[in-house]
C-alpha atoms as a PDB file:
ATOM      1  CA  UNK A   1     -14.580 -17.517  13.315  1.00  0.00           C
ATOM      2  CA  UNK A   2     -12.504 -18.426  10.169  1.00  0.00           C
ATOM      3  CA  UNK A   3      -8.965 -16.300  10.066  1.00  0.00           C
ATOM      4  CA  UNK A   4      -9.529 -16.441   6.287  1.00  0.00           C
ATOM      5  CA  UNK A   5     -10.234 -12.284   5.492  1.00  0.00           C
ATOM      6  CA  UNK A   6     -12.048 -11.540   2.476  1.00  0.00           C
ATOM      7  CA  UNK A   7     -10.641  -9.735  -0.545  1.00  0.00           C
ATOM      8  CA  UNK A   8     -10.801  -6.416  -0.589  1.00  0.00           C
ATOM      9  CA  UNK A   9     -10.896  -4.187  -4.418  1.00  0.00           C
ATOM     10  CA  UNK A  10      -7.903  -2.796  -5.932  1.00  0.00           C
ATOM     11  CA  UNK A  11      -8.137   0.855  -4.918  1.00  0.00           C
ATOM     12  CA  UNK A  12      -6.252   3.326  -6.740  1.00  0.00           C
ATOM     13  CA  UNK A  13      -4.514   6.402  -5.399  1.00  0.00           C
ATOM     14  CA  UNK A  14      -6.954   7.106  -2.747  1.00  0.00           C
ATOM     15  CA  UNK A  15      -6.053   7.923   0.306  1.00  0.00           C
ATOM     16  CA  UNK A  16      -3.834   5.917   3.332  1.00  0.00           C
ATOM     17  CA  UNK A  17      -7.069   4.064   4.356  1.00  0.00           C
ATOM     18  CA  UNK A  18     -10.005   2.843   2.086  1.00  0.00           C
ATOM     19  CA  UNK A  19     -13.137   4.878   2.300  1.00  0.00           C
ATOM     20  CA  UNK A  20     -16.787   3.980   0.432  1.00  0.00           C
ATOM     21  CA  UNK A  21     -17.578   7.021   0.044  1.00  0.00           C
ATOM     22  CA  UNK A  22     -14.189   8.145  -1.975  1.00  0.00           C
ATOM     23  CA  UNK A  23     -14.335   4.831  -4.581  1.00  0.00           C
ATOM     24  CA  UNK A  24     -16.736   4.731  -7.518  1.00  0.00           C
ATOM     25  CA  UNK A  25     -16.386   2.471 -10.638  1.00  0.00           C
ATOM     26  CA  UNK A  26     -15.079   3.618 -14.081  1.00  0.00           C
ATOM     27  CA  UNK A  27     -16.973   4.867 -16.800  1.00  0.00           C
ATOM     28  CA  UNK A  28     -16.869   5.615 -20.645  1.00  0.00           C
ATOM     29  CA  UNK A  29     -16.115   8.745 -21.305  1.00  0.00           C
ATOM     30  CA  UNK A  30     -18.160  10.671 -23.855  1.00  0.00           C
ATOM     31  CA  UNK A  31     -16.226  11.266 -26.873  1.00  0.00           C
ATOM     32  CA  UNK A  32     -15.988  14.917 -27.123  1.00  0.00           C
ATOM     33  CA  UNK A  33     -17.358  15.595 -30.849  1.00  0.00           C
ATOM     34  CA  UNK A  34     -20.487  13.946 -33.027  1.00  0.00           C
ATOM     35  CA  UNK A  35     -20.008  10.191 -34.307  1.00  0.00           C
ATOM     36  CA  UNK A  36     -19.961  11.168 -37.827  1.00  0.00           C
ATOM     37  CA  UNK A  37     -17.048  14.448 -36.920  1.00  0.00           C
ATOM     38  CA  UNK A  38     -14.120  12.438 -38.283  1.00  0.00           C
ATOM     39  CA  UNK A  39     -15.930  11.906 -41.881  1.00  0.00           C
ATOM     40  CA  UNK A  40     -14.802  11.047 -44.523  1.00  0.00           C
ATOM     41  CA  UNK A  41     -11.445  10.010 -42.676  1.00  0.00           C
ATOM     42  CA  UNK A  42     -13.358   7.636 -40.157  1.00  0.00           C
ATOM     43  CA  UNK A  43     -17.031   6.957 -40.633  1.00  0.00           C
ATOM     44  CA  UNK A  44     -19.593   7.357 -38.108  1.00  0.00           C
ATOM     45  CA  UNK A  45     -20.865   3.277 -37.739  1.00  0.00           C
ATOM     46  CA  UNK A  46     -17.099   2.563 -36.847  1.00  0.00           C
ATOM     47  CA  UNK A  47     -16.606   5.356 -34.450  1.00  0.00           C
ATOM     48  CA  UNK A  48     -20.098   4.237 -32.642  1.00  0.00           C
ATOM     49  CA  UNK A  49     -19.286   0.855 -32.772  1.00  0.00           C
ATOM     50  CA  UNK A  50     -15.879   1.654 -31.645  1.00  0.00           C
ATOM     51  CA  UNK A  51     -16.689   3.857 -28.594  1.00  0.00           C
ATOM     52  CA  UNK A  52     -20.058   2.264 -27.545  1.00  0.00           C
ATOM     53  CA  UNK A  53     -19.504  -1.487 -28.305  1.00  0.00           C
ATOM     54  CA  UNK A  54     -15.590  -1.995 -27.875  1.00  0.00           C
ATOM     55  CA  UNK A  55     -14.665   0.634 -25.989  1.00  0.00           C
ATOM     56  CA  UNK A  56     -17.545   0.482 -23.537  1.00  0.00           C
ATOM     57  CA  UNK A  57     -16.826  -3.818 -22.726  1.00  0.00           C
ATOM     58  CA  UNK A  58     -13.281  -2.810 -21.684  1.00  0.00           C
ATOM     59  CA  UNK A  59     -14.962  -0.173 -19.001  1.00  0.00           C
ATOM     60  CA  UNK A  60     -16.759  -2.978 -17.955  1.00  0.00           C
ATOM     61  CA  UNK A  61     -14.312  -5.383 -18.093  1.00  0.00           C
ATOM     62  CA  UNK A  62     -12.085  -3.446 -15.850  1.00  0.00           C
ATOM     63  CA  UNK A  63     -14.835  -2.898 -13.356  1.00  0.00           C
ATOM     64  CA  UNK A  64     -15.619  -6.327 -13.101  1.00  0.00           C
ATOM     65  CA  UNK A  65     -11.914  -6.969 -12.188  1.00  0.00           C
ATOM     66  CA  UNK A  66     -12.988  -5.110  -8.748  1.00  0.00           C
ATOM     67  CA  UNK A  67     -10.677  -2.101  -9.682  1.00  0.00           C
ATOM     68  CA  UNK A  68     -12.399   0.827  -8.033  1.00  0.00           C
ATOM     69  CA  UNK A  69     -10.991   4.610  -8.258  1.00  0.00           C
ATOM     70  CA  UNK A  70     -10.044   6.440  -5.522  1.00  0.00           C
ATOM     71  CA  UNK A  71      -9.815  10.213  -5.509  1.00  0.00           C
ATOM     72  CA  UNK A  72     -11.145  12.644  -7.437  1.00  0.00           C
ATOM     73  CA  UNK A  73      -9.761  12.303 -10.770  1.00  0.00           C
ATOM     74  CA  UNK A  74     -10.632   8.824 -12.907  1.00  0.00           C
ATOM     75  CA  UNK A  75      -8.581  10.104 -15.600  1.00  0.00           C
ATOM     76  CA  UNK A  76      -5.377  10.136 -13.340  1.00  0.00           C
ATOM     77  CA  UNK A  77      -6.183   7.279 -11.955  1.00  0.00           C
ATOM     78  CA  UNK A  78      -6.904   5.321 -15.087  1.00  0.00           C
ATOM     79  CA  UNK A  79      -3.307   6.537 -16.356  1.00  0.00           C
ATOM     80  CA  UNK A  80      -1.834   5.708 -13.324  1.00  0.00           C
ATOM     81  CA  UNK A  81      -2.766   2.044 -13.378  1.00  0.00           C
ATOM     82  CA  UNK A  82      -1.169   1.402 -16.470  1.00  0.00           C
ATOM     83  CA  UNK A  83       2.728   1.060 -15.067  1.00  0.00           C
ATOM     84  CA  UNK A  84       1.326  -2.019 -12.883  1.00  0.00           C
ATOM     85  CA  UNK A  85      -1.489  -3.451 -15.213  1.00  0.00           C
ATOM     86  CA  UNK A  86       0.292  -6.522 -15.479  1.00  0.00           C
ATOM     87  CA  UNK A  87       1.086  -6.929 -11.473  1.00  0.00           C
ATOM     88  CA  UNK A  88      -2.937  -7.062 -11.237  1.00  0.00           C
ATOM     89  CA  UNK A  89      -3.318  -9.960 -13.319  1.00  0.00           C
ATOM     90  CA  UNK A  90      -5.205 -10.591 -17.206  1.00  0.00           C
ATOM     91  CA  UNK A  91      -8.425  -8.758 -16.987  1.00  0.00           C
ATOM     92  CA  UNK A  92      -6.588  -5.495 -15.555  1.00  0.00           C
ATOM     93  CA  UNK A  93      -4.133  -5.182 -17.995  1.00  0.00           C
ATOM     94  CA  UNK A  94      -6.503  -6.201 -21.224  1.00  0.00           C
ATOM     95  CA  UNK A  95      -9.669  -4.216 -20.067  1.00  0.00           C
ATOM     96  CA  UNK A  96      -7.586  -1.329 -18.009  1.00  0.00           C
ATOM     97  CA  UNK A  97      -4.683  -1.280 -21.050  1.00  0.00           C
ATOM     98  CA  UNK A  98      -8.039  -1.283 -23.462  1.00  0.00           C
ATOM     99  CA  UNK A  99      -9.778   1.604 -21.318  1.00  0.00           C
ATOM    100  CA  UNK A 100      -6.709   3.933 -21.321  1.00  0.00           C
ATOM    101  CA  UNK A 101      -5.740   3.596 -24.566  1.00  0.00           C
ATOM    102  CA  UNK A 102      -9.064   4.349 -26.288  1.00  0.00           C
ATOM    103  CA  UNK A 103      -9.626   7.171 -23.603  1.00  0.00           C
ATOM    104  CA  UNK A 104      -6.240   8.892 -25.049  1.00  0.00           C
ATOM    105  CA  UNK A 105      -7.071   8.251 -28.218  1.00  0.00           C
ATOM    106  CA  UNK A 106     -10.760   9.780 -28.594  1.00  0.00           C
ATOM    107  CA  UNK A 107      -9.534  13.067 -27.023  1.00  0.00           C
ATOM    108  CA  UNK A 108      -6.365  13.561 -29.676  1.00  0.00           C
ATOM    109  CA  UNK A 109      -8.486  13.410 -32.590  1.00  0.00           C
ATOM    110  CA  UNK A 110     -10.880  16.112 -34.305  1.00  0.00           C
ATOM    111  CA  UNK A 111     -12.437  16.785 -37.152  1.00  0.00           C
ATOM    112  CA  UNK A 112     -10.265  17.998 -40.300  1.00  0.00           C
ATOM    113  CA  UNK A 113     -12.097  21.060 -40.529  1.00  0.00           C
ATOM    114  CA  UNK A 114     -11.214  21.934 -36.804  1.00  0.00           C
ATOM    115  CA  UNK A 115      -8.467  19.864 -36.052  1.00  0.00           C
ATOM    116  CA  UNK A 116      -4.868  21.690 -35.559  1.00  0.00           C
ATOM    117  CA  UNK A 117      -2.684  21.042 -38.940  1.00  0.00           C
ATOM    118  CA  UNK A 118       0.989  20.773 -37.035  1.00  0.00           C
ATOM    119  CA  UNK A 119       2.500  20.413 -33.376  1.00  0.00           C
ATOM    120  CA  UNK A 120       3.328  23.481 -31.347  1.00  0.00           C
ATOM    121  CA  UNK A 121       6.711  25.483 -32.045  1.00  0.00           C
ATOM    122  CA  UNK A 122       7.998  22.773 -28.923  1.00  0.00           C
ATOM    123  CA  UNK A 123       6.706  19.709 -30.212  1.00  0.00           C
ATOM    124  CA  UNK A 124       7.441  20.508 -33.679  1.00  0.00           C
ATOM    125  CA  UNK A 125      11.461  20.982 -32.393  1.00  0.00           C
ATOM    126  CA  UNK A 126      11.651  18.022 -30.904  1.00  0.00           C
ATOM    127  CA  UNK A 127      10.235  15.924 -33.989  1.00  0.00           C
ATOM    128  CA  UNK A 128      12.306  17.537 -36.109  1.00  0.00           C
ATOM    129  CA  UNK A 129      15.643  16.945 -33.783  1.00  0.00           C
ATOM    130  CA  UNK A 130      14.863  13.741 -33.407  1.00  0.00           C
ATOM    131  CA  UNK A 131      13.012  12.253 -36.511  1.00  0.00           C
ATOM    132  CA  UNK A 132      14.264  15.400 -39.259  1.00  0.00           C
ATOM    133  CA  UNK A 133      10.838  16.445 -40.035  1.00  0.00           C
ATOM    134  CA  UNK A 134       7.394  16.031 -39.154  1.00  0.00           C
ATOM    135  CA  UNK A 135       7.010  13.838 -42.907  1.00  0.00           C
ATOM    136  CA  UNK A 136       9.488  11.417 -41.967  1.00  0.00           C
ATOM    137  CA  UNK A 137       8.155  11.049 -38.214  1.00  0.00           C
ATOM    138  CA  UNK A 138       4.981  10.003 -40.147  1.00  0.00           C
ATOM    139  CA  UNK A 139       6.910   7.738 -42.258  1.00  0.00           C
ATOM    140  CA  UNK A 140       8.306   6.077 -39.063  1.00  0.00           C
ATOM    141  CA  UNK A 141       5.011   5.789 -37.359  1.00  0.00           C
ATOM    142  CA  UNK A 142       3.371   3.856 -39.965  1.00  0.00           C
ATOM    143  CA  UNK A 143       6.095   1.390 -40.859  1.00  0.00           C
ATOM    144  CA  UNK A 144       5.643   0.993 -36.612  1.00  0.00           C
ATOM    145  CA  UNK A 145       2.437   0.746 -37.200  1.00  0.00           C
ATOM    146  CA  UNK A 146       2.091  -1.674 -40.370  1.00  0.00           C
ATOM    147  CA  UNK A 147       4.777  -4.010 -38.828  1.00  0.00           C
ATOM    148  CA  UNK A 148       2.383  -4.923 -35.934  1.00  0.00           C
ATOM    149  CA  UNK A 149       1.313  -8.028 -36.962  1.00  0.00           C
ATOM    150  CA  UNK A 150      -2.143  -8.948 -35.639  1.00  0.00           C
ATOM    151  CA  UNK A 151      -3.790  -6.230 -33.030  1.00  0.00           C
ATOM    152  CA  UNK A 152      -2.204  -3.644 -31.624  1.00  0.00           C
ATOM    153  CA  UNK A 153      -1.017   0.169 -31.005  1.00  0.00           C
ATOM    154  CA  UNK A 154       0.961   2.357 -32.928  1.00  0.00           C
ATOM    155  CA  UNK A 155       3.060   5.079 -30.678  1.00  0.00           C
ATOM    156  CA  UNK A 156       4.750   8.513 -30.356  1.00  0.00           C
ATOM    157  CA  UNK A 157       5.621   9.257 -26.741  1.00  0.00           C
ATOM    158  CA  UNK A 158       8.901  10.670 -24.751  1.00  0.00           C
ATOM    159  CA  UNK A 159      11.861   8.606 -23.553  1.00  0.00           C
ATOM    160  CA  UNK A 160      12.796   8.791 -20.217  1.00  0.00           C
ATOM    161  CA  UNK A 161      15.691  10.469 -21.621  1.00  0.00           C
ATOM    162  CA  UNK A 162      13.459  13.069 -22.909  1.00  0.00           C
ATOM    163  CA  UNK A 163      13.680  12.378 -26.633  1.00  0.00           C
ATOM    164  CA  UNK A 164      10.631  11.269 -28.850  1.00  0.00           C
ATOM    165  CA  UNK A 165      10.442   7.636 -30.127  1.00  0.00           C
ATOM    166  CA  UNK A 166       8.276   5.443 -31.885  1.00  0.00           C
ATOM    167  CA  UNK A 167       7.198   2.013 -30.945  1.00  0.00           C
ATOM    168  CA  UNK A 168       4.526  -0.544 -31.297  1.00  0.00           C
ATOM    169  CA  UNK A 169       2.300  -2.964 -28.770  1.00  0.00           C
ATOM    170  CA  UNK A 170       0.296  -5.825 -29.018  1.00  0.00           C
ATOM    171  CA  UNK A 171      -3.165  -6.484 -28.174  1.00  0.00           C
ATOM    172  CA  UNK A 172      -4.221  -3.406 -25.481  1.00  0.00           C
ATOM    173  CA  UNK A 173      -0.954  -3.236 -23.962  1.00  0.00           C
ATOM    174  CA  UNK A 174       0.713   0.349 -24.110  1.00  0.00           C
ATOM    175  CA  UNK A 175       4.278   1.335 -23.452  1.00  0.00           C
ATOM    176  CA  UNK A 176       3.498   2.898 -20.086  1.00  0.00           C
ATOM    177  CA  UNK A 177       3.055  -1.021 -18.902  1.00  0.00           C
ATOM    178  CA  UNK A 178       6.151  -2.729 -16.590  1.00  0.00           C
ATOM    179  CA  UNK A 179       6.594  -5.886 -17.485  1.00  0.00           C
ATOM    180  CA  UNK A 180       5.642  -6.579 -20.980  1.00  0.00           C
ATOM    181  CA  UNK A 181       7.362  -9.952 -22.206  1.00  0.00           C
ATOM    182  CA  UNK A 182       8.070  -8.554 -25.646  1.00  0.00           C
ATOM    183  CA  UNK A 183      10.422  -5.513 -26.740  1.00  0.00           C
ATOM    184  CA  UNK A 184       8.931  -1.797 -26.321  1.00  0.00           C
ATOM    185  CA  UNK A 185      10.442   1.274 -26.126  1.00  0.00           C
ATOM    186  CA  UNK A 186       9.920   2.318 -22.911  1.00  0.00           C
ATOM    187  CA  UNK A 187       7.936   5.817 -22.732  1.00  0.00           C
ATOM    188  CA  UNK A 188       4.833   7.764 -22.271  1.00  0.00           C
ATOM    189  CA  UNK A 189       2.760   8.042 -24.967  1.00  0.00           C
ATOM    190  CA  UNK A 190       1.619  11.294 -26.303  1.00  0.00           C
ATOM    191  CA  UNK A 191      -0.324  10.299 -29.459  1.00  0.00           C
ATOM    192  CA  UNK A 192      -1.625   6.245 -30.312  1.00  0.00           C
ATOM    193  CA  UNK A 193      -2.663   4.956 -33.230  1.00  0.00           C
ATOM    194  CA  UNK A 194      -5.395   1.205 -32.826  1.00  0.00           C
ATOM    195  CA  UNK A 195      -4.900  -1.449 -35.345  1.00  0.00           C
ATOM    196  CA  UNK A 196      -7.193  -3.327 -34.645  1.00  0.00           C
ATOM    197  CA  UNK A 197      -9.505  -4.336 -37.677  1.00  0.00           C
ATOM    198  CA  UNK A 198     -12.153  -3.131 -35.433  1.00  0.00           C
ATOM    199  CA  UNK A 199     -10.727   0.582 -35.949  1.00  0.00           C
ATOM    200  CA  UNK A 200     -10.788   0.637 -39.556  1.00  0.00           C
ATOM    201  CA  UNK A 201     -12.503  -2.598 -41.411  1.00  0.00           C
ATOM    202  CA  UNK A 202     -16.206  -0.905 -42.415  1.00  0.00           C
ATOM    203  CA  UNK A 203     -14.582   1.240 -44.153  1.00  0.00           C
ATOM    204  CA  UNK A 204     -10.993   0.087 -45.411  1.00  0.00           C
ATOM    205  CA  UNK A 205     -11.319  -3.332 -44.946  1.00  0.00           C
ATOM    206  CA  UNK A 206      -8.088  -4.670 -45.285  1.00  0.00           C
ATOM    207  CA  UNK A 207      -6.289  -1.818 -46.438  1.00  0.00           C
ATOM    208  CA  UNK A 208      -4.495  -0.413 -43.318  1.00  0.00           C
ATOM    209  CA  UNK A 209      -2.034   1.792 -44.895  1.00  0.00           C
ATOM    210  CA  UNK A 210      -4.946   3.714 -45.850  1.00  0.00           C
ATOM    211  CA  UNK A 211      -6.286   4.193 -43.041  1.00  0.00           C
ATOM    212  CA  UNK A 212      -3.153   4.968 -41.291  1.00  0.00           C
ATOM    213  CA  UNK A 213      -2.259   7.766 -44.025  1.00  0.00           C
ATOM    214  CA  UNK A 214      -6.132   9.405 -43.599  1.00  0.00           C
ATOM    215  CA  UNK A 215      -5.575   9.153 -39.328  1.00  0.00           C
ATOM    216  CA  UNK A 216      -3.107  12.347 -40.043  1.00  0.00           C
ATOM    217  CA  UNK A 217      -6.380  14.469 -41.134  1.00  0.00           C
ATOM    218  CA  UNK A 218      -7.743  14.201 -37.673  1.00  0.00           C
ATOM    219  CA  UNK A 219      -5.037  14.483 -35.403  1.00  0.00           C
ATOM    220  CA  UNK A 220      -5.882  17.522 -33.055  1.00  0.00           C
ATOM    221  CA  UNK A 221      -2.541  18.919 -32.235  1.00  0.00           C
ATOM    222  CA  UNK A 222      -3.097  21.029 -29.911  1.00  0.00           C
ATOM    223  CA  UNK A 223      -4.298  18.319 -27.785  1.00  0.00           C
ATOM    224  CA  UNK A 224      -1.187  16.037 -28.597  1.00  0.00           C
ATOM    225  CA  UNK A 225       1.448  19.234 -28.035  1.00  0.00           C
ATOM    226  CA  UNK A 226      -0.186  19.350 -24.734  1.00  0.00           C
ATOM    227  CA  UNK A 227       0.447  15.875 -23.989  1.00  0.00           C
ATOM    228  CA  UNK A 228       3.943  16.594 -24.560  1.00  0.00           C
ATOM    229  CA  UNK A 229       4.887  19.983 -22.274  1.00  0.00           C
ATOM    230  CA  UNK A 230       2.540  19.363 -19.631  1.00  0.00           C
ATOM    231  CA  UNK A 231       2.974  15.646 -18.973  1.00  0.00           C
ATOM    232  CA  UNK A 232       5.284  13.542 -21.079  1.00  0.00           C
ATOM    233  CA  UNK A 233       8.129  16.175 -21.022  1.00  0.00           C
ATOM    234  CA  UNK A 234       7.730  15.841 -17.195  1.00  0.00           C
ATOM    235  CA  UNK A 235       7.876  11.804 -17.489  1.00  0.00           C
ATOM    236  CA  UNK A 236       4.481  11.732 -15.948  1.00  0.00           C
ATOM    237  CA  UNK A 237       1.739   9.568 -18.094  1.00  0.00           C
ATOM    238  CA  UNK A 238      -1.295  11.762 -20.036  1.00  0.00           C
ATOM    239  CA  UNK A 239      -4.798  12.131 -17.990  1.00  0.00           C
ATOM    240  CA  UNK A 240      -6.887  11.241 -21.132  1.00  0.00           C
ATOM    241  CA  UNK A 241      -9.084  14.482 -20.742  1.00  0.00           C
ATOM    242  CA  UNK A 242     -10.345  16.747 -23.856  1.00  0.00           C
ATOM    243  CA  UNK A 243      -8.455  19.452 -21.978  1.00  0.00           C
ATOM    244  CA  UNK A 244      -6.361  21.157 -24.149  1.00  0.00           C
ATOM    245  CA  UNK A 245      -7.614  20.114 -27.384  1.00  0.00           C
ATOM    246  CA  UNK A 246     -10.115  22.884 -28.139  1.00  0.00           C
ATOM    247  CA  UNK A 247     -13.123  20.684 -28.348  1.00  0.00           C
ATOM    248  CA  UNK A 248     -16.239  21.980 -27.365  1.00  0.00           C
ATOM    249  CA  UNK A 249     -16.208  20.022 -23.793  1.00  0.00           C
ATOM    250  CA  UNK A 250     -13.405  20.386 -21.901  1.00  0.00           C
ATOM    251  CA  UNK A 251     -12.242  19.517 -18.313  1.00  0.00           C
END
């Protein structure tokens, strides 16, 4: 009998010893409003496109990388795979960077006629301590995101010094990720923003500052204060669940 033994999946946070019954695969999340919710700010044939073309081969791509979740919460364990993406090799950090941060970023945004206009009395202290108003932090956030040449992510998260920054990835990397070979703020994100011509191109083409200045109109607040005092604030990465964001399906 060969001593070779066969691989054996990538489980995540399941318990001390691997049981079948407690893994299952990832899936794509439903987003939590109508494909056509974020008109006219994002059209409907990019946000289906988006969730059930792009989004949908990084679910797959991260299955097929034999990453299997253990436990009882995918979202936890989705967000907890992101600090070692890149110790798993390629495919987990492009497909399981890609997963995350399209999961996070579904679940912050609404529609303008529902969506929450400004951050909580918290939030909105801390961007105005450390940015001077909630105008300029917008200002910062889209030279951040502008400046990333190529594809990429746009970020506001929390320090692990507790203050708010701003930074930028590349490609489906997020600033949650050890290891990255290029400089990022370290942090956890609370709110992302994809650049990807994907994201944008059926309807602005090539004209990304517009679609980073209409992105504000569908921001759901709530959702990203929530981000901030029950997770970031605590250093601990965001679960990308609807909870908290008063949509119409929540966890």
């Amino acid at each position: 009998m060969s001593g070779v033994r066969p691989m054996l999946p990538l489980l995540l946070f399941g318990a001390s010893a691997p049981q079948a019954a407690a893994t299952k695969e990832f899936t794509l999340p439903a987003l939590p409003y109508a494909f056509d919710a974020l008109e006219p700010y994002i059209d409907a044939e990019t946000m289906r496109l988006h969730h059930d073309k792009h989004h949908a081969a990084y679910v797959s791509g991260l299955n097929a990388a034999g990453v299997e979740v253990g436990g009882d919460s995918e979202a936890v364990a989705l967000a907890e795979l992101q600090a070692r993406a890149l110790y798993h090799g390629v495919a987990v950090r492009n497909h399981g960077g890609g997963h995350y941060n399209h999961a996070l970023l579904w679940v912050n945004l609404a529609s303008a006629s529902e969506a929450s206009t400004e951050p909580s009395p918290e939030l909105a202290a801390a961007i105005d301590d450390r940015f001077g108003s909630l105008e300029k932090m917008q200002e910062e956030f889209a030279k951040a995101a502008l400046g990333r040449f190529g594809s990429g992510w746009a970020w506001l998260g929390v320090k692990p010094d507790g203050s708010l920054a701003i930074t930028s990835t590349a490609n489906q990397d997020n600033p949650l990720m050890d290891g990255l070979e290029y400089p990022v703020e370290k942090m956890v994100p609370i709110l992302g923003l994809d650049v990807w011509e994907h994201a944008y191109y059926l309807k602005y083409q090539n004209r990304r500052p517009e679609y980073i200045k209409a992105f504000w109109h569908v921001v759901n607040w709530n959702k990203v204060s929530r981000n901030f005092e029950a997770y970031a604030k605590q250093g601990a990465p965001v679960p990308p669940t609807p909870t908290g964001g008063h949509h119409a399906m929540e966890l």
